[in-house]
Protein backbone atom coordinates (compact mmCIF):
# COMPACT_ATOMS: atom_id res chain seq x y z
CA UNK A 1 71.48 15.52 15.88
CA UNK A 2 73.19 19.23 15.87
CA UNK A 3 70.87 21.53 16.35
CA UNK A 4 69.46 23.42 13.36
CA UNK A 5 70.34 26.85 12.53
CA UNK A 6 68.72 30.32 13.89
CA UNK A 7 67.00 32.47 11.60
CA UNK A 8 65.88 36.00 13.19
CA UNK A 9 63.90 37.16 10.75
CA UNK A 10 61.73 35.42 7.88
CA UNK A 11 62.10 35.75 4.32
CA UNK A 12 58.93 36.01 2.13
CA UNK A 13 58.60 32.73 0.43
CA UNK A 14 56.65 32.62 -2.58
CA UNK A 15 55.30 29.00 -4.13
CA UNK A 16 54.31 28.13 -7.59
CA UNK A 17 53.11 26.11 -10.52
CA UNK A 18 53.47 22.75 -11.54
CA UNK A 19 56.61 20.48 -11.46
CA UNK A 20 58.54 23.53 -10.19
CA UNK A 21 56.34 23.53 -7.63
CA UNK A 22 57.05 19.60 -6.60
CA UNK A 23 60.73 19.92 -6.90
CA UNK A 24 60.50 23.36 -4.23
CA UNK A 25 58.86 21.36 -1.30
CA UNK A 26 61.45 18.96 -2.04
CA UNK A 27 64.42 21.05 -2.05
CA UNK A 28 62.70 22.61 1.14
CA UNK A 29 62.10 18.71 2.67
CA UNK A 30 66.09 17.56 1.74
CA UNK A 31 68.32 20.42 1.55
CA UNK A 32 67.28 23.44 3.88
CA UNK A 33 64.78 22.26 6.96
CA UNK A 34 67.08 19.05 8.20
CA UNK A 35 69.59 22.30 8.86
CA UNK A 36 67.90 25.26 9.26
CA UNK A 37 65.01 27.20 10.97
CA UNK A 38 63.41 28.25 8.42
CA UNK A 39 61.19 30.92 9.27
CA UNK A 40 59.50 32.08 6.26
CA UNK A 41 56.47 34.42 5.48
CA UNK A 42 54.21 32.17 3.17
CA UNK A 43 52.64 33.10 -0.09
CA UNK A 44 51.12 31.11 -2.78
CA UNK A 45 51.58 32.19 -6.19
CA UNK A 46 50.01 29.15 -7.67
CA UNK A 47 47.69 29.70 -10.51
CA UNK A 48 45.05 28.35 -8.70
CA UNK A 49 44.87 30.79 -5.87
CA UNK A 50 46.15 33.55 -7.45
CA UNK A 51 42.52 33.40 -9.73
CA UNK A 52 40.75 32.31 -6.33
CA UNK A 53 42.16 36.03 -4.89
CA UNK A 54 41.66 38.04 -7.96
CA UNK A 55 45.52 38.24 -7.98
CA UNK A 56 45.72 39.99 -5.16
CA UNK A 57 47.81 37.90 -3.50
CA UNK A 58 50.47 38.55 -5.76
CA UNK A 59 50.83 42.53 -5.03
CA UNK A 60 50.48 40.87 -1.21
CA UNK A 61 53.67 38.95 -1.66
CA UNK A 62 55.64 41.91 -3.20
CA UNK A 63 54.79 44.61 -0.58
CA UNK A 64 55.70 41.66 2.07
CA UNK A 65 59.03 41.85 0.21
CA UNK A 66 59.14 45.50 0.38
CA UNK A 67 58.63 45.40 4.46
CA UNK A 68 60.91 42.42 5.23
CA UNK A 69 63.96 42.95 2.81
CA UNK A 70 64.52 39.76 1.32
CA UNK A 71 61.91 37.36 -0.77
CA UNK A 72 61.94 34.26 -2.60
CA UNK A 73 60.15 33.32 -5.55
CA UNK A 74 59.49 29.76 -7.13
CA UNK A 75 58.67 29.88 -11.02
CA UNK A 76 54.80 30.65 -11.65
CA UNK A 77 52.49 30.35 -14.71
CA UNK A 78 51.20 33.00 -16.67
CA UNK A 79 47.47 32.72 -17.62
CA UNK A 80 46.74 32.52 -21.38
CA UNK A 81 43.50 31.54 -22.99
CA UNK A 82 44.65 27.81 -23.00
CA UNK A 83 45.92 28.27 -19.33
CA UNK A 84 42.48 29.86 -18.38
CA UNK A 85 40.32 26.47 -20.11
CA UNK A 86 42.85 24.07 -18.54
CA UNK A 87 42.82 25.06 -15.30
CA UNK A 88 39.05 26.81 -15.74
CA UNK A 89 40.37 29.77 -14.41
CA UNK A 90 37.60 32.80 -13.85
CA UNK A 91 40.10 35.41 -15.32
CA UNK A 92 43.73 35.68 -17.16
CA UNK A 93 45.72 38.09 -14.79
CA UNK A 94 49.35 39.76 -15.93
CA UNK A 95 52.47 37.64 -15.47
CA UNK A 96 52.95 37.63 -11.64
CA UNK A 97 56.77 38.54 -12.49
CA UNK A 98 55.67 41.69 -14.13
CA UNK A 99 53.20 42.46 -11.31
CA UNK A 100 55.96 42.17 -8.17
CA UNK A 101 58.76 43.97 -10.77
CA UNK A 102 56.19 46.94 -10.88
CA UNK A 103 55.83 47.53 -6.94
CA UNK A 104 59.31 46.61 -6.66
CA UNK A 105 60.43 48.43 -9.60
CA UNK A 106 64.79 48.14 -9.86
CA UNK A 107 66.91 45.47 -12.19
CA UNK A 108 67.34 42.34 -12.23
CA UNK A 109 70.45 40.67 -12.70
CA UNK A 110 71.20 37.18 -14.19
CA UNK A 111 74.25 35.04 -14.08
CA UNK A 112 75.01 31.72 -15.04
CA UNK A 113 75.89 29.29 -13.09
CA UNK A 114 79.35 27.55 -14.02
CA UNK A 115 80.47 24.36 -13.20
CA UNK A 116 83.40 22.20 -13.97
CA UNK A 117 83.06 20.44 -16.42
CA UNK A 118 80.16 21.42 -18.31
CA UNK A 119 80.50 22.87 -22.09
CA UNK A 120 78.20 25.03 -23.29
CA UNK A 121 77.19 26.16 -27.25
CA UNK A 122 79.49 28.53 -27.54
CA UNK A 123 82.80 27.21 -26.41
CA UNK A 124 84.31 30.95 -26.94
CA UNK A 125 82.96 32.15 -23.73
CA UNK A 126 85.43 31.86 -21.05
CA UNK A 127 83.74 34.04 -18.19
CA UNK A 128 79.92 34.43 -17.58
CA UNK A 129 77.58 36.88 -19.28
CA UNK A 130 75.75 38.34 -16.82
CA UNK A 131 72.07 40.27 -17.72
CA UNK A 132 71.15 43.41 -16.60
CA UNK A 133 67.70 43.44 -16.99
CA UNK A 134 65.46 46.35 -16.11
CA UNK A 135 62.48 45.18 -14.04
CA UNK A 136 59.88 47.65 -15.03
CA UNK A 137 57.33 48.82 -17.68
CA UNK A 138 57.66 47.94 -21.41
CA UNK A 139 55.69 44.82 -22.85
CA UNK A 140 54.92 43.72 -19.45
CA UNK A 141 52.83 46.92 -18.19
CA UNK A 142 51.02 47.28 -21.80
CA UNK A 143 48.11 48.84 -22.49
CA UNK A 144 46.55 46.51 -25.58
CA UNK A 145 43.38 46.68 -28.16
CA UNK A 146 42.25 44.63 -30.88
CA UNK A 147 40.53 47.25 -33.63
CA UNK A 148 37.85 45.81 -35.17
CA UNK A 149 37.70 48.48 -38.15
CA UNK A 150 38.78 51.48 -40.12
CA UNK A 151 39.75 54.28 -38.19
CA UNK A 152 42.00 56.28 -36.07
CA UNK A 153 44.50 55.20 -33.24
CA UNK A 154 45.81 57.93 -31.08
CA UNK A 155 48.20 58.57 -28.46
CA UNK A 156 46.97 61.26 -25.78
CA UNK A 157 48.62 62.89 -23.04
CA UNK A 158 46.20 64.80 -20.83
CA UNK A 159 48.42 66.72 -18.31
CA UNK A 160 47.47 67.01 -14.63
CA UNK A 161 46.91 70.63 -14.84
CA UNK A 162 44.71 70.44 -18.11
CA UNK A 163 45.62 70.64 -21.77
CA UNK A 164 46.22 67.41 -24.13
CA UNK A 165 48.72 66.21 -26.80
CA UNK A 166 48.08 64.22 -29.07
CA UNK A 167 50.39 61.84 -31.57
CA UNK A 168 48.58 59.73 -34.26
CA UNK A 169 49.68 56.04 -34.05
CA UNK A 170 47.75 55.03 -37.58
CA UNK A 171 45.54 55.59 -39.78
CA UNK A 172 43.90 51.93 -39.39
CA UNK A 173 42.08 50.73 -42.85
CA UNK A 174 40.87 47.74 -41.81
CA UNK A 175 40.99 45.34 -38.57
CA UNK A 176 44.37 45.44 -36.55
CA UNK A 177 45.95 45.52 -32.88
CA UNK A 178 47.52 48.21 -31.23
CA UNK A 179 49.60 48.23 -27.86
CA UNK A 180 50.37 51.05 -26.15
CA UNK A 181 53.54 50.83 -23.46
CA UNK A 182 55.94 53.68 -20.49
CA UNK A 183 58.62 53.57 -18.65
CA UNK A 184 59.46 56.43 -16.15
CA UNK A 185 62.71 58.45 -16.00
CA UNK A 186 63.40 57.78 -12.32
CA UNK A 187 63.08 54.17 -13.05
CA UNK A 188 65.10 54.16 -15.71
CA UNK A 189 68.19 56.08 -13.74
CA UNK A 190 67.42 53.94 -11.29
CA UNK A 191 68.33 51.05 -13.39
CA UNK A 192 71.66 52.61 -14.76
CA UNK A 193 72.60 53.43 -11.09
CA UNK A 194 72.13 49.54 -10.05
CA UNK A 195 73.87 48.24 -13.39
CA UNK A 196 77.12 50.64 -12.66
CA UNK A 197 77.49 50.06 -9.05
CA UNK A 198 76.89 45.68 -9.67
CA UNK A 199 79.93 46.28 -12.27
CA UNK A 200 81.89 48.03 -9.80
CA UNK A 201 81.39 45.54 -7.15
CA UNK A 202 82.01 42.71 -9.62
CA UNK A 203 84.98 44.39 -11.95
CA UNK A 204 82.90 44.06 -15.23
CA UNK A 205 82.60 46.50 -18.09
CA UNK A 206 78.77 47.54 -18.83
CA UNK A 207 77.21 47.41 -22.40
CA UNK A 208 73.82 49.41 -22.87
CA UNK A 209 71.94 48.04 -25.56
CA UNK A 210 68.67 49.26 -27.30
CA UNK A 211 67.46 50.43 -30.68
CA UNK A 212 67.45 54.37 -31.19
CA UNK A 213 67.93 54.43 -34.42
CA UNK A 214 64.42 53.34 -35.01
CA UNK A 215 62.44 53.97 -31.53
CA UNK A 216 64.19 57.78 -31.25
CA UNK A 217 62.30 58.51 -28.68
CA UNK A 218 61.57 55.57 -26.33
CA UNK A 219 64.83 53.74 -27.03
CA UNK A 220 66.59 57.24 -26.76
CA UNK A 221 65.49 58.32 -23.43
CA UNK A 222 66.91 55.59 -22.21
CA UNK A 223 70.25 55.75 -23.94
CA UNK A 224 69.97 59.57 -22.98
CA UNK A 225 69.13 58.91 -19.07
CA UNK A 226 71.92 55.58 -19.40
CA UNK A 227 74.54 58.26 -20.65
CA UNK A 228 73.41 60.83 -18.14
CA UNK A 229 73.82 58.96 -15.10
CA UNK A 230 77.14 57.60 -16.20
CA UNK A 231 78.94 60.59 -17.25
CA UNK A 232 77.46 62.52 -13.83
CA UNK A 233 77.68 59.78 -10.98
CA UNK A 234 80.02 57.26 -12.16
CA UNK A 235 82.32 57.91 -14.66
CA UNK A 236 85.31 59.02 -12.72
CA UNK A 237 84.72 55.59 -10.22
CA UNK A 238 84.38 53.29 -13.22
CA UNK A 239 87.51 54.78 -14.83
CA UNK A 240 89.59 54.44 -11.50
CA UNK A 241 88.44 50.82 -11.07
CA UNK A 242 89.06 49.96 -14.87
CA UNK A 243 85.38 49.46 -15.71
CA UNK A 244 84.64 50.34 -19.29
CA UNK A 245 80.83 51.33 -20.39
CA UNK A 246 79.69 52.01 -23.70
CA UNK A 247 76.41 51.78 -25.63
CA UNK A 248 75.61 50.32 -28.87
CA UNK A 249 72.57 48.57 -30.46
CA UNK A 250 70.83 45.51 -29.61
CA UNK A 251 71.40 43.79 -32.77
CA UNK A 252 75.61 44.65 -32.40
CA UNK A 253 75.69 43.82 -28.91
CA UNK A 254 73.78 40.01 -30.15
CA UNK A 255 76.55 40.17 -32.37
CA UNK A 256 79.55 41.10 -30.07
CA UNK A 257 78.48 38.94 -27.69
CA UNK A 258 78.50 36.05 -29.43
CA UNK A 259 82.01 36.34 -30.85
CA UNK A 260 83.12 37.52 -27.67
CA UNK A 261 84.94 35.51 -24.43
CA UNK A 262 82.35 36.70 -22.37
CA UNK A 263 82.82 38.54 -18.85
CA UNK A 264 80.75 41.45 -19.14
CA UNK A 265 77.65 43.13 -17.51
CA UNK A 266 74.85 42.93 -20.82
CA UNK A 267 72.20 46.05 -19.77
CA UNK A 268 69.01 45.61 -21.29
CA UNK A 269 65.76 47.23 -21.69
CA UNK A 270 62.94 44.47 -19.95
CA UNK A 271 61.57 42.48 -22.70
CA UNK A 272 65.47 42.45 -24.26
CA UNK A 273 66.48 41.28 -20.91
CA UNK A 274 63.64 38.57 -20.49
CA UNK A 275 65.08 37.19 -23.91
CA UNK A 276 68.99 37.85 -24.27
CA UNK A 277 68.71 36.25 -20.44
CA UNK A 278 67.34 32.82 -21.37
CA UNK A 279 69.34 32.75 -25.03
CA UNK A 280 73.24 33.16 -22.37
CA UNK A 281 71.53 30.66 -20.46
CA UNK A 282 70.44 28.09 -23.45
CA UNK A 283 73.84 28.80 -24.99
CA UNK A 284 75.68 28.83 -20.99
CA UNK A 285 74.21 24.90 -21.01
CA UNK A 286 70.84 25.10 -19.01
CA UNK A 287 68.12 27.39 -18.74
CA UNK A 288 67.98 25.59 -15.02
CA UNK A 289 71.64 26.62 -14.42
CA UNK A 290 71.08 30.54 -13.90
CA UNK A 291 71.17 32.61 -10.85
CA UNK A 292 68.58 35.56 -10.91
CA UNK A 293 68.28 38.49 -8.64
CA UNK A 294 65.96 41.69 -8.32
CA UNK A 295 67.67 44.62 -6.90
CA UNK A 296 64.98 46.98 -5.77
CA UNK A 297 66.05 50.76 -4.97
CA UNK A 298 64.12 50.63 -2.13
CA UNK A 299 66.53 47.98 -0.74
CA UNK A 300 64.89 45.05 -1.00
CA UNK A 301 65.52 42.02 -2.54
CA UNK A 302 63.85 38.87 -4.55
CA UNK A 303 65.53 35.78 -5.77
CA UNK A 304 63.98 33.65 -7.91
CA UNK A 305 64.08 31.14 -10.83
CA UNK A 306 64.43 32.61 -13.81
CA UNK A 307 63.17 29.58 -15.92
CA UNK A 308 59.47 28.52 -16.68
CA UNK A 309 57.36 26.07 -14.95
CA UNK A 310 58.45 22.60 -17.16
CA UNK A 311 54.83 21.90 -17.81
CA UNK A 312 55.73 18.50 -19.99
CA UNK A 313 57.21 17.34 -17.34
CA UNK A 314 54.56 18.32 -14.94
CA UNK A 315 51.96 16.28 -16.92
CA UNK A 316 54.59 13.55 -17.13
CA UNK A 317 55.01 13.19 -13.25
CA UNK A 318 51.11 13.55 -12.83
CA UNK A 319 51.17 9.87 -14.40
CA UNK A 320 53.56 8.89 -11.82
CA UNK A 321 56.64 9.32 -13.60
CA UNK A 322 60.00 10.37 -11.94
CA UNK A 323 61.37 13.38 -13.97
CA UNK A 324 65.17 14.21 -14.76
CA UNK A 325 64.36 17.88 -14.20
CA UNK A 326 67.03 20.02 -13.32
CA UNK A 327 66.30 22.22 -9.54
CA UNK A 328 69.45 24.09 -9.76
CA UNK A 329 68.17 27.21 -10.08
CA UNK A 330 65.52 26.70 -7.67
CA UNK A 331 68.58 25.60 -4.64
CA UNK A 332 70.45 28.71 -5.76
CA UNK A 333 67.28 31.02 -5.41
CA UNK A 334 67.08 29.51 -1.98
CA UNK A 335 70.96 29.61 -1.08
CA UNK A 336 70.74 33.58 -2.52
CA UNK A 337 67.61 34.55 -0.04
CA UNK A 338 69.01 32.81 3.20
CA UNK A 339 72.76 34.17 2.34
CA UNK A 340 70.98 37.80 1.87
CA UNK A 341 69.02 37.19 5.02
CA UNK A 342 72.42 36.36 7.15
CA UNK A 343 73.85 39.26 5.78
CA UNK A 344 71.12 41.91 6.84
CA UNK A 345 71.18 39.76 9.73
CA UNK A 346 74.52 39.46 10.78
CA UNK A 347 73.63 35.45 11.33
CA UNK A 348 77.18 33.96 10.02
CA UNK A 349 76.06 30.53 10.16
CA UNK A 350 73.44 30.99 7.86
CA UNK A 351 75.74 32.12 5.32
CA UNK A 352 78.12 29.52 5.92
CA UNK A 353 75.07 26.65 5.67
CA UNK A 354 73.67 28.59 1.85
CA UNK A 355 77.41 28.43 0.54
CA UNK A 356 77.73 25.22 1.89
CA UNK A 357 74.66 24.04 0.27
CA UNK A 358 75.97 25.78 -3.05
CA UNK A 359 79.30 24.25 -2.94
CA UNK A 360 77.42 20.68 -2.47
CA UNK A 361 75.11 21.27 -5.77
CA UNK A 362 78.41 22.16 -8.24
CA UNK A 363 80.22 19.29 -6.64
CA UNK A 364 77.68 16.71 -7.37
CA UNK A 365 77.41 17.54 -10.80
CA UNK A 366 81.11 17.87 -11.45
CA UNK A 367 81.81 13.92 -9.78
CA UNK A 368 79.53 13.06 -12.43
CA UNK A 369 75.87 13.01 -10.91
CA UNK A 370 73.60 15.27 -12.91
CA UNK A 371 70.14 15.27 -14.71
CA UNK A 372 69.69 15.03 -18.46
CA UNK A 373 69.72 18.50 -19.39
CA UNK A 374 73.57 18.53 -18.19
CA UNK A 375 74.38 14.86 -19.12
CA UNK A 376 74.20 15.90 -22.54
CA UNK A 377 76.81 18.56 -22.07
CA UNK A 378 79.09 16.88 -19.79
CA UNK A 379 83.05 15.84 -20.25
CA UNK A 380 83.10 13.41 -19.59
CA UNK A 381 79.59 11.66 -20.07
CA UNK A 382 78.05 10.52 -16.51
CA UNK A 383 77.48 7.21 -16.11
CA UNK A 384 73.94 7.36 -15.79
CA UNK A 385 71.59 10.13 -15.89
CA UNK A 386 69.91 10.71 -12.28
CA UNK A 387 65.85 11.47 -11.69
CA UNK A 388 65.05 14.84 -9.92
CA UNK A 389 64.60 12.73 -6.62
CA UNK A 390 68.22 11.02 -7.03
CA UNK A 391 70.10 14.49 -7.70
CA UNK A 392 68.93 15.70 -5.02
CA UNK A 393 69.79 12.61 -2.53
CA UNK A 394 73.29 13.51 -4.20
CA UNK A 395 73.41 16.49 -3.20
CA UNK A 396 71.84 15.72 0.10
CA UNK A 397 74.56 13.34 0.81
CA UNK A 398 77.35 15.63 -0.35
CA UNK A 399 75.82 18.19 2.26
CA UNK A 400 75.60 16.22 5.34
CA UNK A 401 79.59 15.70 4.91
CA UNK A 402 80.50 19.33 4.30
């Protein structure tokens, strides 16, 4: 047997809930450890430990990230109240997503992953979308209360040096919520700096997209800082390298985009980003057939899969079921981390063996061996829809002959 290939140093590996979690130590089993040395720095992000640590071993994972460059994430579960009963959980933590984008801070960027022969919803796009999506604050680093009567609801700024503002939020007449969410400025330029230079390295025109007609002041600091950074740092490289930017509302952009032929670089605000990102990748074919990458301005890196958990089919393959769920994304977080790893590393094998690998997983589908999710879009139709297990023997044989 040739002997496997050299890694010199680890990625952070980080493991997680339910049937994505059986399909990763597969993928591991098949596709990566027959070839490679895998040395990896080991986390577990499943919802069981994370509630065993008191989540701590999700800020672990993302400052081992921070230190060695390059991490790799499976998809996790976030606790809810019927989360917390099923698994009797002792507490609900935050999404673990939101928790590593906060110490890692920086923009994710989605992209779909095209294949030959595989139609999507919107038959218009020609060229992927691909979603800039800022990685921190909003929604997912709330402050939230339930009011349970009449009265006041406030916001307060107490400087550092003393003083206070205040800005009412309502005058509450009976029971209500209220939520409370920040962003920060250098984030935010952070985030335009990432989205410009990712559309000059891939030749794609940048739309900014928010709402500052009606948030003036949230949306419009970032449309402000967006401009800012643009007109100061990158305008005259964008315009040399043909790379258009302009901003417009989120409700155009929805509009533009889906009447457009696609081939553009979609910024968005985080919880924009966390939706318009799954809606390219419903419409793209498969919410399984995205890439997804977290550019951190500290230089590190996380690749992950951007999808959920596929909790039916969990509870399906509990009963001893075999599952036509789809692992693309979960090879391609792989194939990202060990490529990004060779290329810090200067380890050219590596990155031959993760293209390799990649090259394998869109040629299997494309000579007609595919899960459901993709049979359904496929021209022509397969000839029988393959289990989990079976795609990835495909691919596995495909591999060894590359």
């Amino acid at each position: 047997m040739t002997a496997r290939i050299g890694m010199k140093n680890p990625v952070v590996e980080l493991d997680g809930d339910e049937m994505t979690r059986v399909l990763w130590a597969l993928v591991k089993e098949q596709l990566i450890l027959p070839y490679v040395d895998l040395k990896t720095e080991y986390y577990d992000l499943g919802l069981l430990n994370r509630d065993a640590t008191g989540d701590a071993v999700t800020a672990e994972s993302a400052r081992a990230i921070l230190r060695l460059g390059v991490g790799v994430k499976c998809a996790t579960v976030t606790s809810n109240a019927a989360r917390k009963a099923e698994y009797n959980l002792k507490n609900l933590y935050p999404s673990p997503n939101a928790t590593i984008r906060g110490i890692l801070d920086g923009t994710v960027f989605r992209k779909p992953i095209v294949v030959a022969g595989i139609t999507g919803a919107i038959p218009a796009w020609k060229r992927p979308i691909v979603i800039g999506r800022h990685a921190y604050g909003d929604v997912y680093k709330n402050a939230e209360m339930a009011i349970p009567g009449p009265g006041r609801v406030e916001l307060v700024y107490t400087p550092r040096e003393g003083g206070e503002r205040r800005q009412l939020v309502a005058e509450m007449e009976g029971p209500g919520i209220v939520q409370g969410m920040h962003n920060l400025d250098e984030s935010i330029k952070n985030f335009a700096r990432s989205c410009f230079r990712y559309a000059l390295d891939e030749k794609l025109p940048v739309w900014f997209a928010a709402k500052d007609t009606i948030s003036k002041t949230y949306d419009g600091r970032f449309k402000e800082l967006f401009n800012r950074i643009y007109e100061i740092e990158f305008k005259e490289k964008c315009e040399a390298a043909g790379v258009d930017y302009f901003y417009t509302l989120i409700d155009d952009a929805v509009a533009r985009v889906v009447k457009g032929e696609g081939g553009v670089l979609w910024a968005c605000k985080n919880y924009d980003g966390d939706v318009m990102s799954d809606m390219v990748a419903g419409a793209s074919g498969s919410l399984a057939m995205m890439t997804s990458v977290l550019y951190s301005p500290r230089g590190a890196v996380e690749y992950e899969a951007a999808h959920g958990t596929v909790q039916q089919h969990y509870y399906r393959w509990q009963k001893g079921e075999r599952t036509s769920t789809n692992p693309v994304a979960l090879i391609f977080a792989w194939t990202g981390a060990l490529s990004k790893r060779a290329e810090l590393d200067h380890t050219a094998d590596l990155e031959a063996f993760a293209k390799n690998l990649e090259a394998a997983t869109r040629r299997t589908i494309e000579e007609g061996d595919m899960t459901g999710d993709l049979a359904r879009l496929a021209s022509p139709a397969p000839a029988r829809i393959l289990d989990s297990w079976e795609f990835i023997d495909a691919i596995a044989r495909r591999l060894m002959r590359s």
